[in-house]
C-alpha atoms as a PDB file:
ATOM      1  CA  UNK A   1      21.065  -6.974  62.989  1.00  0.00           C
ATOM      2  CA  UNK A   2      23.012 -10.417  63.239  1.00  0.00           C
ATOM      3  CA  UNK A   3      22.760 -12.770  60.110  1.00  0.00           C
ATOM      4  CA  UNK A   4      20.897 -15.726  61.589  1.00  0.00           C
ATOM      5  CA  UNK A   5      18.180 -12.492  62.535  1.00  0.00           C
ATOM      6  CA  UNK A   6      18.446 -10.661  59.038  1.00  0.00           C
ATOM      7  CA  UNK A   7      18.040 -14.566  58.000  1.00  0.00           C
ATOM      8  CA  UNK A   8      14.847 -14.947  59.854  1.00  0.00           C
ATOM      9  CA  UNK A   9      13.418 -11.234  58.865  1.00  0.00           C
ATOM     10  CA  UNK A  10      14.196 -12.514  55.174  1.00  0.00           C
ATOM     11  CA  UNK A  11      11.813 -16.007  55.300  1.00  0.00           C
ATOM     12  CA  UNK A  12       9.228 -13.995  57.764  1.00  0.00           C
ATOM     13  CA  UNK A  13       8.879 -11.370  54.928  1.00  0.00           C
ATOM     14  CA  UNK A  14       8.141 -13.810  51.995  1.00  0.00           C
ATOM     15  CA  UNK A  15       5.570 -15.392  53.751  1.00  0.00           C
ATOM     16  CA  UNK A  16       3.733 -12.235  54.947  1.00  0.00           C
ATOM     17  CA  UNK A  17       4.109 -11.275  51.176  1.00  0.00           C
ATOM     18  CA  UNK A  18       2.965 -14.865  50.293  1.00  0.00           C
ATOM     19  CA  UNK A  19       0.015 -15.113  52.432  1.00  0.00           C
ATOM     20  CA  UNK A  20      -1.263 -11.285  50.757  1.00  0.00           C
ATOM     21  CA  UNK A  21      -0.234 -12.894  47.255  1.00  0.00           C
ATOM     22  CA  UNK A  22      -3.041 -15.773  48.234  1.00  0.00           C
ATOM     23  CA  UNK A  23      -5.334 -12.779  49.673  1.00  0.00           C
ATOM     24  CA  UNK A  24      -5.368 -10.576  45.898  1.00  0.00           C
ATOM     25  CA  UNK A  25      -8.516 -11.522  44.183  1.00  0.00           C
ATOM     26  CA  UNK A  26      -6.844 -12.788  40.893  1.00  0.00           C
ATOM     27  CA  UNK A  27      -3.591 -12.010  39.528  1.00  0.00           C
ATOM     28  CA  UNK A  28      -4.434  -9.700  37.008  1.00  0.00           C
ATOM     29  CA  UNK A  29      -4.969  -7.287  40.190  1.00  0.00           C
ATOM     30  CA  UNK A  30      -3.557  -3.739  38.934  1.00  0.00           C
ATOM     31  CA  UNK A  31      -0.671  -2.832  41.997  1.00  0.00           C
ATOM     32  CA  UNK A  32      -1.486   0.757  42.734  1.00  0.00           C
ATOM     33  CA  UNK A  33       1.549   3.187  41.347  1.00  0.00           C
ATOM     34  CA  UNK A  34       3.151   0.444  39.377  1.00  0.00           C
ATOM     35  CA  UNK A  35       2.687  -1.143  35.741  1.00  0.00           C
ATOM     36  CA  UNK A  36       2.608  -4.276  36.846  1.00  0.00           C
ATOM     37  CA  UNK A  37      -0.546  -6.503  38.089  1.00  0.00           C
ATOM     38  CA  UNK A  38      -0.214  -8.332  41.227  1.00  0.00           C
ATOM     39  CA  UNK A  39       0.817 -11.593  39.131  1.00  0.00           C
ATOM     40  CA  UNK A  40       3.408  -9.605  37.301  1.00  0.00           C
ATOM     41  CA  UNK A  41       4.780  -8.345  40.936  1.00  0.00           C
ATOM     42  CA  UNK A  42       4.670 -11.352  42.611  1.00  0.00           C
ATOM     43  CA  UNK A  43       6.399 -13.157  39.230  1.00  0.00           C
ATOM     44  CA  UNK A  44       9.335 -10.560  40.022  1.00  0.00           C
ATOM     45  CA  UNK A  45       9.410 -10.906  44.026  1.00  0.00           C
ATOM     46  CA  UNK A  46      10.378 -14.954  42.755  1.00  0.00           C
ATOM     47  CA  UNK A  47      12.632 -13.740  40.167  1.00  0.00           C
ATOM     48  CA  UNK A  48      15.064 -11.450  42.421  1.00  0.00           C
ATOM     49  CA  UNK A  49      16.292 -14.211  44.780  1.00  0.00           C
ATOM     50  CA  UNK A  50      16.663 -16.844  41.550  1.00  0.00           C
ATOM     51  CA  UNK A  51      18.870 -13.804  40.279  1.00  0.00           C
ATOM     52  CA  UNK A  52      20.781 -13.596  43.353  1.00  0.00           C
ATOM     53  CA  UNK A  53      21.944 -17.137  43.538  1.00  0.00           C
ATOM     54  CA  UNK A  54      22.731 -16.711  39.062  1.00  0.00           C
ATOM     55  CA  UNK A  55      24.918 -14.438  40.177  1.00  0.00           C
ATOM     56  CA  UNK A  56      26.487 -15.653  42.894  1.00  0.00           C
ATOM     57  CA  UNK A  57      27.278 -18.843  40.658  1.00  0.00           C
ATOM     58  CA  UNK A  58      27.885 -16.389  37.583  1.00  0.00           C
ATOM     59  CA  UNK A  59      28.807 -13.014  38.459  1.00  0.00           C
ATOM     60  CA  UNK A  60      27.265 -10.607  36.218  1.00  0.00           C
ATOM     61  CA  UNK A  61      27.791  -6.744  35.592  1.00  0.00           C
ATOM     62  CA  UNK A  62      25.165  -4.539  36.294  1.00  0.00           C
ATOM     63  CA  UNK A  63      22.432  -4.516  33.680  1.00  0.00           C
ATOM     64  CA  UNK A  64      21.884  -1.262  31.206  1.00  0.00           C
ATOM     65  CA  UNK A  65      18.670  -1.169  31.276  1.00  0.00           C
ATOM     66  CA  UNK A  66      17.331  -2.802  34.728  1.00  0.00           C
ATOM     67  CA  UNK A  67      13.466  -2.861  33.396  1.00  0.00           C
ATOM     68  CA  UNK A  68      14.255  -5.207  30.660  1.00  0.00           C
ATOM     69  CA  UNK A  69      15.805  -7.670  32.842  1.00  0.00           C
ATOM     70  CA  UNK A  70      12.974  -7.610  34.887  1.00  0.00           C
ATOM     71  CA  UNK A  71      10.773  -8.382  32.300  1.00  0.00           C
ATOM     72  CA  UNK A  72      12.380 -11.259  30.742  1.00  0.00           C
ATOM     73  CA  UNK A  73      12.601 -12.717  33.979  1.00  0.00           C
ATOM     74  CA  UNK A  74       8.827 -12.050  34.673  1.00  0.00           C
ATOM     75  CA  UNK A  75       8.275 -13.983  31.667  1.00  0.00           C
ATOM     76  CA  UNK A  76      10.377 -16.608  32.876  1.00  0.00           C
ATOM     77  CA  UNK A  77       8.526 -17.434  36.224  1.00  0.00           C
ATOM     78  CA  UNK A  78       6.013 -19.088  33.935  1.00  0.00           C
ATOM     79  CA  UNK A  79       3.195 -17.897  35.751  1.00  0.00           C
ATOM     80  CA  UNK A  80       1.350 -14.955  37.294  1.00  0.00           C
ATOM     81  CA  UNK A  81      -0.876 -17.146  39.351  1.00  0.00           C
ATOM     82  CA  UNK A  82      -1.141 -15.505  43.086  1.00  0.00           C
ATOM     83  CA  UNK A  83      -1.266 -18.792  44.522  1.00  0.00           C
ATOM     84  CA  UNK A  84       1.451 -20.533  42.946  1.00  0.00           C
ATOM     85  CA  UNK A  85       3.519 -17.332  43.467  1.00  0.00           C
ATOM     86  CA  UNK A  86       2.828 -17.540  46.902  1.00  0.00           C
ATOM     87  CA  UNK A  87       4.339 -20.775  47.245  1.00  0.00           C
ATOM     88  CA  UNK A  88       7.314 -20.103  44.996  1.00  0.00           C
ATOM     89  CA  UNK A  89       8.624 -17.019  46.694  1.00  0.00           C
ATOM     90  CA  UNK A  90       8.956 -18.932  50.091  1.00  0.00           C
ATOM     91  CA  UNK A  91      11.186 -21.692  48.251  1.00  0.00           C
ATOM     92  CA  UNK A  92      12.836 -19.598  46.357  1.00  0.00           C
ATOM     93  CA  UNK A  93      13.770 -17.471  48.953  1.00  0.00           C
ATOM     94  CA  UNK A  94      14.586 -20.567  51.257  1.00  0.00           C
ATOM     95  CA  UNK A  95      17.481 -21.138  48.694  1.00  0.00           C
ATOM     96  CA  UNK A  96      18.528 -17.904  48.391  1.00  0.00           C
ATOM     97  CA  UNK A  97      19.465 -18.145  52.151  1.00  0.00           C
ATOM     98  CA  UNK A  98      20.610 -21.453  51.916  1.00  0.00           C
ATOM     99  CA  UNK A  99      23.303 -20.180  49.330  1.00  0.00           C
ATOM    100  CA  UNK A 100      24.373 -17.405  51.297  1.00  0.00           C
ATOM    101  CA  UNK A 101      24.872 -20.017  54.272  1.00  0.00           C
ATOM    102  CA  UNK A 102      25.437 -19.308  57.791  1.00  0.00           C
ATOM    103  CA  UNK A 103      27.963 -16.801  57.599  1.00  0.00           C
ATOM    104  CA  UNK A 104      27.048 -13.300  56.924  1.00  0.00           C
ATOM    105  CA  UNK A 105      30.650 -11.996  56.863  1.00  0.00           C
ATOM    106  CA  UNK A 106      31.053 -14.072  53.667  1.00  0.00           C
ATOM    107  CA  UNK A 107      31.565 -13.046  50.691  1.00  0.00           C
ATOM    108  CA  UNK A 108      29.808 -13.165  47.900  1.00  0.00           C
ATOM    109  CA  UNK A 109      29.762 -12.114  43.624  1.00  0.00           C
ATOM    110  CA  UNK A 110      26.714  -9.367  43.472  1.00  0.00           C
ATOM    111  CA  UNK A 111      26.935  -7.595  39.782  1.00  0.00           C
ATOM    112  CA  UNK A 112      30.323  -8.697  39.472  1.00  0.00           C
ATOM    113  CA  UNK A 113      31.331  -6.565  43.070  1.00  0.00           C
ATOM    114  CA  UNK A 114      32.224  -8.548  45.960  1.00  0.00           C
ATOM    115  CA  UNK A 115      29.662  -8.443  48.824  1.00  0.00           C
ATOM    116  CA  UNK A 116      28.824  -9.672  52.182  1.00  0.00           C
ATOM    117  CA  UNK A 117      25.839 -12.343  52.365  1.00  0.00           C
ATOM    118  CA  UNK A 118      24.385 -10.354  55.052  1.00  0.00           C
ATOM    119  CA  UNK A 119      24.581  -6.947  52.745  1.00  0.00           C
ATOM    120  CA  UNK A 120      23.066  -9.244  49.641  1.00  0.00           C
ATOM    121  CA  UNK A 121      20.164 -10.790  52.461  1.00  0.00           C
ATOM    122  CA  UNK A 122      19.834  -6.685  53.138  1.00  0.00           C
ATOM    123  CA  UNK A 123      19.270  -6.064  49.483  1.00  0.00           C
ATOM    124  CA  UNK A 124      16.777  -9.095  49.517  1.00  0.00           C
ATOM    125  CA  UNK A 125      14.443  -7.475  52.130  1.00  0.00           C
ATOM    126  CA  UNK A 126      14.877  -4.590  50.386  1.00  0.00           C
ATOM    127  CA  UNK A 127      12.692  -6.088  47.523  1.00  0.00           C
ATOM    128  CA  UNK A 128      10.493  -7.630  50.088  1.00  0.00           C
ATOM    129  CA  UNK A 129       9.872  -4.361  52.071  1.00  0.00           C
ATOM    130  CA  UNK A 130       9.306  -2.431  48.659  1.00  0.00           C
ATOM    131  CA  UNK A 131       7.083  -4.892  46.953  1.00  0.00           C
ATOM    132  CA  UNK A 132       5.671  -5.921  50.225  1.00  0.00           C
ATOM    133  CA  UNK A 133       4.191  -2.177  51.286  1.00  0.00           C
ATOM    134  CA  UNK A 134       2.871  -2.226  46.800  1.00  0.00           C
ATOM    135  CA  UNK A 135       0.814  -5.105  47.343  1.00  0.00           C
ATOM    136  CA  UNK A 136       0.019  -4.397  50.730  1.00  0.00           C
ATOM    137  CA  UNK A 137      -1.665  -0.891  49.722  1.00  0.00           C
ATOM    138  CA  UNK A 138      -3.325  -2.241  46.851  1.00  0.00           C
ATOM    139  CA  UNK A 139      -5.050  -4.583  48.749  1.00  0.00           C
ATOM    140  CA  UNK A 140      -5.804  -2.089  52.005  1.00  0.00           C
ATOM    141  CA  UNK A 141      -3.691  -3.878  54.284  1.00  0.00           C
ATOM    142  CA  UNK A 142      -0.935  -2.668  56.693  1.00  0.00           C
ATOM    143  CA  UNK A 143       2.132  -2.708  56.162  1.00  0.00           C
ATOM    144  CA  UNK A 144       4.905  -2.022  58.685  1.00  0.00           C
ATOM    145  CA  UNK A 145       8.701  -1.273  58.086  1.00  0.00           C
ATOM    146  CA  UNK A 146      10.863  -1.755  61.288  1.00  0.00           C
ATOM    147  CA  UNK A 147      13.500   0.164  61.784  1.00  0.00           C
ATOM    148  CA  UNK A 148      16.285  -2.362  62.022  1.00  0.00           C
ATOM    149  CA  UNK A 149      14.986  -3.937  58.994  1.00  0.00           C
ATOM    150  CA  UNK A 150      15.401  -0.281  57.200  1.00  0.00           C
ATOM    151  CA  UNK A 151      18.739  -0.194  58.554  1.00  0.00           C
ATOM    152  CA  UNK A 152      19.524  -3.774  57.146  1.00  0.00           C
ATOM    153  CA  UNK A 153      18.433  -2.474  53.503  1.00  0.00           C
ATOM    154  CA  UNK A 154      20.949   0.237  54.077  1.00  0.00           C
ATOM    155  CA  UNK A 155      23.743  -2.033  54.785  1.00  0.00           C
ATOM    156  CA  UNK A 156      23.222  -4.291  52.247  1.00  0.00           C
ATOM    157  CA  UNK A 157      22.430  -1.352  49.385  1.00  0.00           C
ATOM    158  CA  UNK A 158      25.369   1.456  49.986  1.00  0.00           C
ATOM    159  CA  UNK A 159      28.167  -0.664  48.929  1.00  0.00           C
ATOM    160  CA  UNK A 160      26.489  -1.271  45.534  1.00  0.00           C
ATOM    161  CA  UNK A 161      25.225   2.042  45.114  1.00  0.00           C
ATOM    162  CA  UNK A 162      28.524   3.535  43.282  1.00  0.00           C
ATOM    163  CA  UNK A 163      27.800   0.551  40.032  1.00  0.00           C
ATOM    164  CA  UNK A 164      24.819   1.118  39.260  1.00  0.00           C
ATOM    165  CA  UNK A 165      25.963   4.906  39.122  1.00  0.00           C
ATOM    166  CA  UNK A 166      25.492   6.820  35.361  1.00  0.00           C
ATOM    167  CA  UNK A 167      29.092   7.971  35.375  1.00  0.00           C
ATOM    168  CA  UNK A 168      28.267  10.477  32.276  1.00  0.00           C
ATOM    169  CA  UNK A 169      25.246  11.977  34.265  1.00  0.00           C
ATOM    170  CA  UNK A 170      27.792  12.267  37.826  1.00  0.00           C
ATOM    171  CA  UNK A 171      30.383  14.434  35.905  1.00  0.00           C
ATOM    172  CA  UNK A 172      28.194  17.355  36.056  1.00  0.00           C
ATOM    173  CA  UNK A 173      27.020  16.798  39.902  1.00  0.00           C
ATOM    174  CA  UNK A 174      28.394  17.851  43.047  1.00  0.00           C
ATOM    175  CA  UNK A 175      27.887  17.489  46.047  1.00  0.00           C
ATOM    176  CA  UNK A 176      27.983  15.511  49.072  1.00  0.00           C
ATOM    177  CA  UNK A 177      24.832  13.229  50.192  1.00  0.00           C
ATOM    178  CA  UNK A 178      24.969  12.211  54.021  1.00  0.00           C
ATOM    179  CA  UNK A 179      22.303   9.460  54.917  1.00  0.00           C
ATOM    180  CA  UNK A 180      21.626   9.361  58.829  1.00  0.00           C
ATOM    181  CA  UNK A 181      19.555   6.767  59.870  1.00  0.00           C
ATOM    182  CA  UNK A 182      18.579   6.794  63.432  1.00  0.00           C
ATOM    183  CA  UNK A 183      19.943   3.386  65.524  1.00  0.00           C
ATOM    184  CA  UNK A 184      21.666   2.781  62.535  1.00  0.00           C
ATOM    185  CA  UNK A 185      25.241   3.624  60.268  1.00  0.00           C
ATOM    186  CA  UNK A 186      26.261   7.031  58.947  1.00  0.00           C
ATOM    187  CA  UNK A 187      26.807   7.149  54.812  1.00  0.00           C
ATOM    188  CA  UNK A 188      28.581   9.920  53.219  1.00  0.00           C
ATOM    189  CA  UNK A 189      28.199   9.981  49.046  1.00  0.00           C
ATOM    190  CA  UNK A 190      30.532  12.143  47.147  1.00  0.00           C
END
């Protein structure tokens, strides 16, 4: 998928995720399989692209325990309102592009790795797709996941898969992991 596409994909998904954010009856909502209520996800949706363009200002090594990140930055949304949520993950998002610019070839500082803008964008819809299809089943609406878009996530996450790898746990694995996604790239994981 071209950039200025993956680009368009990115703002289309935050407002399909905004408009079910305004369609949860409050935001204390439980999201079915997760802890979190649908204020508490939507709180995080805004959080991940004001982390992206921290880190892309302040690169910043991958974080020991992921969950507790999340959480402080949860808190730091100052709200769990669906409706101001709804209108915060569209701007937010808006300047998460606008940081990565027009060039998807460019690089960029993701957990102190260097990575394309189009493979942190991928990682971005990522989020959105995941988050999206929670709040989507919780409030018994469809959700669809396009197969370029899948292949988009794949792009943007197999680069960054090897640091956020527990290197003590890997000693005592083998094996070889192929992902094949159909219309889309060949991995290979040692």
């Amino acid at each position: 998928m071209e950039w200025a596409t993956l680009r368009e994909e990115i703002a289309a998904r935050a407002g399909e995720i905004g408009d079910l954010l305004r369609a949860a009856p409050s935001g204390a909502t439980p999201v079915a399989g997760l802890e979190w209520s649908v204020g508490e996800l939507g709180a995080h949706l805004v959080s991940v692209p004001r982390r992206y363009v921290r880190m892309i200002s302040e690169p910043t090594p991958f974080p020991e325990q992921l969950s507790a990140l999340n959480e402080a930055e949860i808190l730091a949304v100052g709200t769990t309102d669906p409706q101001d949520l709804a209108g915060l993950l569209r701007s937010e998002t808006a300047v998460l592009l606008d940081v990565l610019g027009d060039d998807g070839d460019g690089s960029v500082p993701f957990f102190r790795m260097q990575h394309t803008a189009a493979g942190v964008g991928g990682i971005m819809l990522g989020e959105l797709l995941l988050h999206g299809l929670d709040l989507a089943r919780s409030l018994g609406r469809p959700w669809a996941l396009p197969p370029d878009q899948a292949i988009a996530v794949t792009r943007g996450l197999a680069p960054v898969l090897p640091h956020s790898v527990d290197h003590e746990v890997a000693t005592h694995a083998t094996g070889t992991y192929h992902l094949r996604l159909r219309g889309g790239d060949d991995w290979t994981f040692l």
